[in-house]
N, C-alpha and C. Protein backbone atom coordinates (compact mmCIF):
# COMPACT_ATOMS: atom_id res chain seq x y z
N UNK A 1 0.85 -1.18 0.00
CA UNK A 1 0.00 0.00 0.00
C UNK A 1 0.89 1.23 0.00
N UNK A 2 0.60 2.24 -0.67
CA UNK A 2 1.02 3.70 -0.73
C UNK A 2 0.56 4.66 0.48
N UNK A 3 1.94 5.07 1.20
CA UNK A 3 1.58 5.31 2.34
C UNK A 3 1.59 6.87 2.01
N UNK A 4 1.15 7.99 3.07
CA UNK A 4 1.60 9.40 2.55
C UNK A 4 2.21 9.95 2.96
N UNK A 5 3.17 10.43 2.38
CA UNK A 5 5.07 10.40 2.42
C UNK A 5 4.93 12.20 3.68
N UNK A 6 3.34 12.96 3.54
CA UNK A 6 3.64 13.99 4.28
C UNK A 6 2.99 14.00 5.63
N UNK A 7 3.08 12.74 6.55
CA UNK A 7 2.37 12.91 7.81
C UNK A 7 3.25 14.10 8.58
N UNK A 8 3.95 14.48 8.48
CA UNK A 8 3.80 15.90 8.72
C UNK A 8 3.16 16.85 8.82
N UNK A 9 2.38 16.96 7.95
CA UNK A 9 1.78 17.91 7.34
C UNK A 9 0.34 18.12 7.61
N UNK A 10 -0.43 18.88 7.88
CA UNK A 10 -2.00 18.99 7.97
C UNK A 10 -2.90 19.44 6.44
N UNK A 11 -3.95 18.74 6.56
CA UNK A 11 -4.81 18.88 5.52
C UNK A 11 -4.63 19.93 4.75
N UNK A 12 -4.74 20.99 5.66
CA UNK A 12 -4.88 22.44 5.38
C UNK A 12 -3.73 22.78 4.13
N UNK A 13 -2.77 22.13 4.89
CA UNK A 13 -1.13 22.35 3.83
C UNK A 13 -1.85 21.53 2.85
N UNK A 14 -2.27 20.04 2.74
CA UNK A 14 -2.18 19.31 1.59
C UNK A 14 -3.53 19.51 0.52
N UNK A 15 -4.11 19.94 1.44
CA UNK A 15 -5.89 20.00 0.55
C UNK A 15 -6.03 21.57 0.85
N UNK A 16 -5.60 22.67 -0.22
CA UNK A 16 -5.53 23.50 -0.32
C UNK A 16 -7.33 24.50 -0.87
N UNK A 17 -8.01 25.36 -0.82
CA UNK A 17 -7.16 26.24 0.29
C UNK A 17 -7.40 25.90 1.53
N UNK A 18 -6.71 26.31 2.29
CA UNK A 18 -6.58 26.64 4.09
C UNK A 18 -8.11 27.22 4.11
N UNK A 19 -8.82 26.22 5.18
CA UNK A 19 -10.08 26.47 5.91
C UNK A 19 -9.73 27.98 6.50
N UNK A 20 -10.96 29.10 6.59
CA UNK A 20 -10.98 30.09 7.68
C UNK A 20 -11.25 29.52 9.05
N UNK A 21 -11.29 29.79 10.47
CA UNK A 21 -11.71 29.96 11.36
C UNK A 21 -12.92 29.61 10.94
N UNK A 22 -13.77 28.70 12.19
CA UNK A 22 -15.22 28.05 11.78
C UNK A 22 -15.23 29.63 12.85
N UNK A 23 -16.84 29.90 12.48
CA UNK A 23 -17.68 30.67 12.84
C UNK A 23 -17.98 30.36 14.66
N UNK A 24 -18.18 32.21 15.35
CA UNK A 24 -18.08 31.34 16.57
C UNK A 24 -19.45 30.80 17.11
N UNK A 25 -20.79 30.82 16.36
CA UNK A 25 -21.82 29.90 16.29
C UNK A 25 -21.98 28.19 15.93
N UNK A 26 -20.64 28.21 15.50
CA UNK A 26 -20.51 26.98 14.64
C UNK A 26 -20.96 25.48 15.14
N UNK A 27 -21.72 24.41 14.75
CA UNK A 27 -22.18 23.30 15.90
C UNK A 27 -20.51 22.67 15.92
N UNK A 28 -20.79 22.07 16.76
CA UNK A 28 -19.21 21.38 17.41
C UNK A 28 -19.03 20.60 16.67
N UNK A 29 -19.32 19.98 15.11
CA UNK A 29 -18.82 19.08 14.50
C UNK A 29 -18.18 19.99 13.53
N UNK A 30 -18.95 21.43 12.50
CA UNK A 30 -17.66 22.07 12.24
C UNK A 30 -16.95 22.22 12.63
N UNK A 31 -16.72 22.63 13.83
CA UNK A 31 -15.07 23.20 14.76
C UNK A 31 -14.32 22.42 14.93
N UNK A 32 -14.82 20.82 14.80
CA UNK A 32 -13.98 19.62 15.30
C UNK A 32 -13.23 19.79 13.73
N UNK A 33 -14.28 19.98 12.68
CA UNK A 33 -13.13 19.39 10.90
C UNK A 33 -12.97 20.48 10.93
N UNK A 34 -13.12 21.63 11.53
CA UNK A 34 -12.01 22.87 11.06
C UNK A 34 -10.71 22.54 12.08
N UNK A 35 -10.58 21.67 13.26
CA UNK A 35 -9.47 21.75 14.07
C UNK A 35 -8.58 20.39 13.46
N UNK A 36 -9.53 19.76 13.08
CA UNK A 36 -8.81 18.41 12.10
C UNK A 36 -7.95 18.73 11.33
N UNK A 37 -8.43 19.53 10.30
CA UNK A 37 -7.96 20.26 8.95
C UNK A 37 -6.49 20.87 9.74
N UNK A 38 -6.33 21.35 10.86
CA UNK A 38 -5.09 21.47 11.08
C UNK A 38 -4.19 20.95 11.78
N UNK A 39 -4.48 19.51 12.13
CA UNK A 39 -3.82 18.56 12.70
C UNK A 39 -2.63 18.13 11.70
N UNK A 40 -1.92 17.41 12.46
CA UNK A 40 -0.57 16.94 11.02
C UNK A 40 -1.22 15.41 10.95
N UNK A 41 -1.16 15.11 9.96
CA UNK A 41 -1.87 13.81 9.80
C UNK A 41 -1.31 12.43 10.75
N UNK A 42 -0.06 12.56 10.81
CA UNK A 42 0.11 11.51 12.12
C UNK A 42 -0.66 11.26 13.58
N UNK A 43 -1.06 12.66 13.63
CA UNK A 43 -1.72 12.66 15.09
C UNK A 43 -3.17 12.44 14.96
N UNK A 44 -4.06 12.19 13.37
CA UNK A 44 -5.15 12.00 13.10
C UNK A 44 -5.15 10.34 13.75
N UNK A 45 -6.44 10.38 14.68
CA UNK A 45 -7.04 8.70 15.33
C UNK A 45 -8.14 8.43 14.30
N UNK A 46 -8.28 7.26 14.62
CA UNK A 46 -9.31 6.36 14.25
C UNK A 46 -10.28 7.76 14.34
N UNK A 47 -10.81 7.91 15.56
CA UNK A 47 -12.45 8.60 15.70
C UNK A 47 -12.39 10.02 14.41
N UNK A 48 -11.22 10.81 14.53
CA UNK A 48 -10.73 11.80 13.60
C UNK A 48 -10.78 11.24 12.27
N UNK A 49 -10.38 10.16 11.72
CA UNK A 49 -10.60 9.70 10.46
C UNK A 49 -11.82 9.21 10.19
N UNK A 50 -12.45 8.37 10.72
CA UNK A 50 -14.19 8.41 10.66
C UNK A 50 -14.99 9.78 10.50
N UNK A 51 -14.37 10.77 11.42
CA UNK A 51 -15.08 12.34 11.32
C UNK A 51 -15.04 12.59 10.23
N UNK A 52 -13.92 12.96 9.51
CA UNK A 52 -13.73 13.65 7.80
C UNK A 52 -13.69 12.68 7.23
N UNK A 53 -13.96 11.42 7.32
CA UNK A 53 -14.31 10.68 5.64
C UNK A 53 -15.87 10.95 5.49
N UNK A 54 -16.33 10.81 7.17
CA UNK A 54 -18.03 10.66 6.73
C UNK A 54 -18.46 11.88 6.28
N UNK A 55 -17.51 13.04 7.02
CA UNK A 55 -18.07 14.15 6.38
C UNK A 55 -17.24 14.83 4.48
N UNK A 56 -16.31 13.80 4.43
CA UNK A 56 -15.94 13.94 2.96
C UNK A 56 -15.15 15.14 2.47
N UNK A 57 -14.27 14.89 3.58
CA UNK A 57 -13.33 16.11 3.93
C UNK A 57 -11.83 15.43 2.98
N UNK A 58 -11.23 15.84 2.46
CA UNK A 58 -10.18 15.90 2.24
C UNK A 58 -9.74 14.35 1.33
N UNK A 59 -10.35 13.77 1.21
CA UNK A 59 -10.73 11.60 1.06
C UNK A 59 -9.60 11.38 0.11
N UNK A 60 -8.88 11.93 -0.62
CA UNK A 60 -7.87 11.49 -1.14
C UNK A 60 -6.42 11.30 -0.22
N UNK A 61 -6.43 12.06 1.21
CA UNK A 61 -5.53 11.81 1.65
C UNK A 61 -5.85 11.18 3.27
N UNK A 62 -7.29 11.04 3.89
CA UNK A 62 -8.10 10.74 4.44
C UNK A 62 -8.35 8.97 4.44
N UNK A 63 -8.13 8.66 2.81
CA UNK A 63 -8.66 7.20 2.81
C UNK A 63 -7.66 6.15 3.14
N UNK A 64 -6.95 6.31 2.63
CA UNK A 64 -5.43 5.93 2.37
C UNK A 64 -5.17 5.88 4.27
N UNK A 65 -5.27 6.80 5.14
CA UNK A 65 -4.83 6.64 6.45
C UNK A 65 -5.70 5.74 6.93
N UNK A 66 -7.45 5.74 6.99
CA UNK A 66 -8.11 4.51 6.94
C UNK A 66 -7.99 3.24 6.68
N UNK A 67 -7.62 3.22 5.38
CA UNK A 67 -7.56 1.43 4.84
C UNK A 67 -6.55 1.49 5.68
N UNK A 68 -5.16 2.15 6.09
CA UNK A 68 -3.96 1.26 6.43
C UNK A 68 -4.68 0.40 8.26
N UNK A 69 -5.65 1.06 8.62
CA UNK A 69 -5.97 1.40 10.18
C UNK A 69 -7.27 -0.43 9.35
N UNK A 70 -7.60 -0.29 9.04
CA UNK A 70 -8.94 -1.33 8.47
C UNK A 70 -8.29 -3.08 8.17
N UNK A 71 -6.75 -2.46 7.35
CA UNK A 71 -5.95 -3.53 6.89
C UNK A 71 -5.91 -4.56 8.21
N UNK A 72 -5.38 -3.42 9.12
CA UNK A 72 -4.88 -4.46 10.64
C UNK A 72 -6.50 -4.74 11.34
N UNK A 73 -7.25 -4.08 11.53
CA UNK A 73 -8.44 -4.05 11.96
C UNK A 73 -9.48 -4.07 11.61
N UNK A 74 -10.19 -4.56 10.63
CA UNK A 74 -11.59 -4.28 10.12
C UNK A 74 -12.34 -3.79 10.94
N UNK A 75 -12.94 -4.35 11.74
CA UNK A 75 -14.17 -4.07 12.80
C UNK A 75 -13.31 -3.15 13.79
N UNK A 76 -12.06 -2.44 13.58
CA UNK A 76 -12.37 -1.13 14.57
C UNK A 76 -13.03 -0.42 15.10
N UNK A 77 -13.65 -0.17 16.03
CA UNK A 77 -14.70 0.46 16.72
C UNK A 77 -13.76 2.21 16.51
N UNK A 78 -13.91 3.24 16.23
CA UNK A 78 -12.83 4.40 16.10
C UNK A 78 -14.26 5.37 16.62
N UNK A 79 -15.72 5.32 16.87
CA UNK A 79 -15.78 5.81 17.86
C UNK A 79 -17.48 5.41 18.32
N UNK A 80 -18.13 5.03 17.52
CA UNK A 80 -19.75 4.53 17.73
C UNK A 80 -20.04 3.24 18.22
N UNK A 81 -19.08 2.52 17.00
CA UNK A 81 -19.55 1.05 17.33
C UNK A 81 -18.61 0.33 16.65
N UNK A 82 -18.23 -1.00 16.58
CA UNK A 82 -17.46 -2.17 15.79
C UNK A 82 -17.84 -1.80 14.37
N UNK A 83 -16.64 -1.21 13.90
CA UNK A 83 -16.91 -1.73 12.25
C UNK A 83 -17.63 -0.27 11.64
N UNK A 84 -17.79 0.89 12.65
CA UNK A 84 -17.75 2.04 12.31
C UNK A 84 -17.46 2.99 11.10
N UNK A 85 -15.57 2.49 11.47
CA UNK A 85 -14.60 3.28 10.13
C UNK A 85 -14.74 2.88 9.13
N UNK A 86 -15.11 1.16 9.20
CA UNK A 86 -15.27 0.58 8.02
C UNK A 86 -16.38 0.57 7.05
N UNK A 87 -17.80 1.18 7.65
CA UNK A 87 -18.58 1.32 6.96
C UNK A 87 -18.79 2.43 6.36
N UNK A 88 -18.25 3.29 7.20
CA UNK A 88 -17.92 5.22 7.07
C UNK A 88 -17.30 5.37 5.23
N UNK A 89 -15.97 4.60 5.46
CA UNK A 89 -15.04 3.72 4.38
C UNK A 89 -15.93 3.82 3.29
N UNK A 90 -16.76 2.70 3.34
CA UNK A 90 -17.17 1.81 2.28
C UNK A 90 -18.65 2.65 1.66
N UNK A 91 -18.49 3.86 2.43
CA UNK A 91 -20.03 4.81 1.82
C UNK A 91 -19.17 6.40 1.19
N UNK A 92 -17.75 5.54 1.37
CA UNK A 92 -17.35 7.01 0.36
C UNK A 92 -18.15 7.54 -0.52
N UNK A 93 -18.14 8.12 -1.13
CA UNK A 93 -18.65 8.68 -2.72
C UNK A 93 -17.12 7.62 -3.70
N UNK A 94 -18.15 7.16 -4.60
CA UNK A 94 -17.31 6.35 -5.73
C UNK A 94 -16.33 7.31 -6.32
N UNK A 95 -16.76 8.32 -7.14
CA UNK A 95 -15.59 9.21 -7.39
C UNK A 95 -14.19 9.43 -6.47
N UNK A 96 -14.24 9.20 -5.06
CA UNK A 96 -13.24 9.25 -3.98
C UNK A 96 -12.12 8.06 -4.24
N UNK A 97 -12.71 6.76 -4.48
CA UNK A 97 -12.49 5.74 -4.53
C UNK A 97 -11.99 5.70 -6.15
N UNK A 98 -12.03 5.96 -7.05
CA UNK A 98 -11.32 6.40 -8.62
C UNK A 98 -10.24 6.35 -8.72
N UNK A 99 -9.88 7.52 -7.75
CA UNK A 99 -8.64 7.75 -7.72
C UNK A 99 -7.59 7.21 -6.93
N UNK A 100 -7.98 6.35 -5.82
CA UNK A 100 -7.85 5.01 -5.33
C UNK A 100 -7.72 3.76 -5.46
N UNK A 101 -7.36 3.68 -6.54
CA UNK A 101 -7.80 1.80 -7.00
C UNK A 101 -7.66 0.69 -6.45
N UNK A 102 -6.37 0.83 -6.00
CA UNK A 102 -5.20 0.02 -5.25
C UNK A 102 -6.12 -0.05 -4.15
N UNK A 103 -6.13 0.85 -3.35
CA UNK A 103 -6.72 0.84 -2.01
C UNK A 103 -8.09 0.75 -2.11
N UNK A 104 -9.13 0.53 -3.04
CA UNK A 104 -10.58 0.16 -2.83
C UNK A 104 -10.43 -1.14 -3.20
N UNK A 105 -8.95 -1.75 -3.99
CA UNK A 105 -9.17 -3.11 -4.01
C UNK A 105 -8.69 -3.95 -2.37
N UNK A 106 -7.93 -3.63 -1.80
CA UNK A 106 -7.75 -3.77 -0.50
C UNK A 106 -8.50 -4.27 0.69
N UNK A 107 -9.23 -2.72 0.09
CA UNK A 107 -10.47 -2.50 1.18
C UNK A 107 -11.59 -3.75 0.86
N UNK A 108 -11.73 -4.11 -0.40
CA UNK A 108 -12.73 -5.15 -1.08
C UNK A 108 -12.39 -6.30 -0.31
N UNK A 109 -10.65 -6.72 -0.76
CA UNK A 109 -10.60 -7.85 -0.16
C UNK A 109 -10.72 -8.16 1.03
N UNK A 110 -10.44 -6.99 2.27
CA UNK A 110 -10.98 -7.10 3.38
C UNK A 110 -12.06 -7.42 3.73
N UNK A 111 -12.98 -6.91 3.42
CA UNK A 111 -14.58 -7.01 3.78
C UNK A 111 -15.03 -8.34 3.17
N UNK A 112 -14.39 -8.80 1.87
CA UNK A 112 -14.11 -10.06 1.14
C UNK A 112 -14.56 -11.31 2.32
N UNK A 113 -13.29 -11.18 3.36
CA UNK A 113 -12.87 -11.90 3.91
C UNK A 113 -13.75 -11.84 5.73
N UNK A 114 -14.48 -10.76 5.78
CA UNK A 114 -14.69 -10.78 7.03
C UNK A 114 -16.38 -12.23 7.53
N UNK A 115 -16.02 -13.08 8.51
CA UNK A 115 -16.94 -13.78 8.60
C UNK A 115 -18.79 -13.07 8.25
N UNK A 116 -19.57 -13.95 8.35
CA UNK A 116 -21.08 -13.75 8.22
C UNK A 116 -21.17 -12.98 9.83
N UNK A 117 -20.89 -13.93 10.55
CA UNK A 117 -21.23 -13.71 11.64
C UNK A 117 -20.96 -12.38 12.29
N UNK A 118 -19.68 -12.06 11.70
CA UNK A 118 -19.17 -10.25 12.34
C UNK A 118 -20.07 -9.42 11.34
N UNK A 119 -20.29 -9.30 10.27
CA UNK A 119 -21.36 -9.56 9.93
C UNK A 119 -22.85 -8.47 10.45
N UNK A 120 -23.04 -9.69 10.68
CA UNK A 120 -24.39 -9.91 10.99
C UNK A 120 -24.76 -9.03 12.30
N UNK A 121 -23.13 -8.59 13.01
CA UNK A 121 -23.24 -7.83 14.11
C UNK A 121 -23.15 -6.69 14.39
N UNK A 122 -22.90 -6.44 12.88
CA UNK A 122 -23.01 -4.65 12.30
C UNK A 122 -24.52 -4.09 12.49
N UNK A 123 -24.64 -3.12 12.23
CA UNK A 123 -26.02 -2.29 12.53
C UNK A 123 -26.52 -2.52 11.05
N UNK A 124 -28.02 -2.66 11.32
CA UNK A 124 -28.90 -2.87 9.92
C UNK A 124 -28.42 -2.39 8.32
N UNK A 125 -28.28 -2.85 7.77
CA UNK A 125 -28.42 -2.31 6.55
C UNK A 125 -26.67 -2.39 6.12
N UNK A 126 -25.91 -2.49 7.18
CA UNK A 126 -24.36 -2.76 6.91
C UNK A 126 -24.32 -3.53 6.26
N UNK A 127 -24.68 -4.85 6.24
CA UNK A 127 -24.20 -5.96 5.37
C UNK A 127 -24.54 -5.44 3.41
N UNK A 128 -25.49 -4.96 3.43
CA UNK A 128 -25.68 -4.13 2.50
C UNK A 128 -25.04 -3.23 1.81
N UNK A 129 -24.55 -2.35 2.46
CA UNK A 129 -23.36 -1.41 2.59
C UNK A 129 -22.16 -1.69 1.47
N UNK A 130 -21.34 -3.07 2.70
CA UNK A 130 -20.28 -3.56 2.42
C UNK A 130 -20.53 -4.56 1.33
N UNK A 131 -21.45 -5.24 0.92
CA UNK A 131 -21.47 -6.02 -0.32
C UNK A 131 -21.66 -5.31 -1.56
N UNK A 132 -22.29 -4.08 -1.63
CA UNK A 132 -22.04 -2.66 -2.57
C UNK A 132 -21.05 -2.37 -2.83
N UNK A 133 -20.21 -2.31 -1.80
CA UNK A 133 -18.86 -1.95 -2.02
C UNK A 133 -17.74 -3.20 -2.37
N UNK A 134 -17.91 -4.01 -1.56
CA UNK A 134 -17.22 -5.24 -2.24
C UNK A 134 -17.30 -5.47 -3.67
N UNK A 135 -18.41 -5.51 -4.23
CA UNK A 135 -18.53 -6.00 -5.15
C UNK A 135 -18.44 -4.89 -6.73
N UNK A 136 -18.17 -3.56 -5.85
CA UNK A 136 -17.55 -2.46 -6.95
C UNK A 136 -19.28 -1.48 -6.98
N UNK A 137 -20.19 -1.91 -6.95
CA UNK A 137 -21.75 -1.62 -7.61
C UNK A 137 -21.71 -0.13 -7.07
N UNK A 138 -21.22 0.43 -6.41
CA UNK A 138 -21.43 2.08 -5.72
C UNK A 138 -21.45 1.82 -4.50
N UNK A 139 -21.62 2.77 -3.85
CA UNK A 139 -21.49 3.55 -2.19
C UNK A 139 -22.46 4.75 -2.16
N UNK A 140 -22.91 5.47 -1.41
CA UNK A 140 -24.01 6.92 -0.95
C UNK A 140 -23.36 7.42 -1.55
């Protein structure tokens, strides 16, 4: 897998332009991806990478830190429930995933491989989800 050579670096630097200051009305999930956006990507967690993929923040350099976190863990819990990141993941927008190949094939074979039974222990409509995506057909 292609790792990204600038964990150094925060969104803001790599996914140009630089966010303003969220508004000081702002609900606490803007302020969280405006404080993301300036994190250096090493210090981005699990729960932080679930935040901006679901909200479709930045996903070219966003996904790539995911699958590597999914590779070792599928059913990571990163902050709701088991298997969270992974479904967050797998409802990219397809266009995200394009430019990804390598890593949506990855991600395929993962979910490929995960039993019925883990499964079955996802929240409704997951198994659904992930066989959409396994099988290439689209994502939300």
């Amino acid at each position: 897998m292609n790792r990204p050579l600038h964990l150094d670096r925060t969104l803001d630097e790599l996914d140009p332009p630089c966010w303003t200051a969220s508004a000081a009305d702002a609900t606490h999930l803007v302020r969280k991806v405006h404080e993301l956006r300036r994190r250096p990507l090493r210090e981005l967690r699990p729960e932080d990478l679930r935040t901006l993929v679901s909200q479709r923040v930045a996903l070219p350099y966003v996904l790539p830190l995911a699958v590597h976190l999914l590779m070792e863990e599928p059913l990571l819990d990163a902050c709701f429930y088991e298997g969270d990141l992974l479904l967050t993941a797998a409802e990219a927008p397809v266009p995200a995933w394009a430019v990804l190949p390598d890593l949506a094939a990855q991600l395929r074979a993962v979910i490929t491989t995960l039993p019925e039974a883990a499964i079955a222990d996802l929240p409704q409509g997951a198994a659904e989800v992930l066989a959409r995506f396994a099988t290439g057909s689209g994502s939300a």
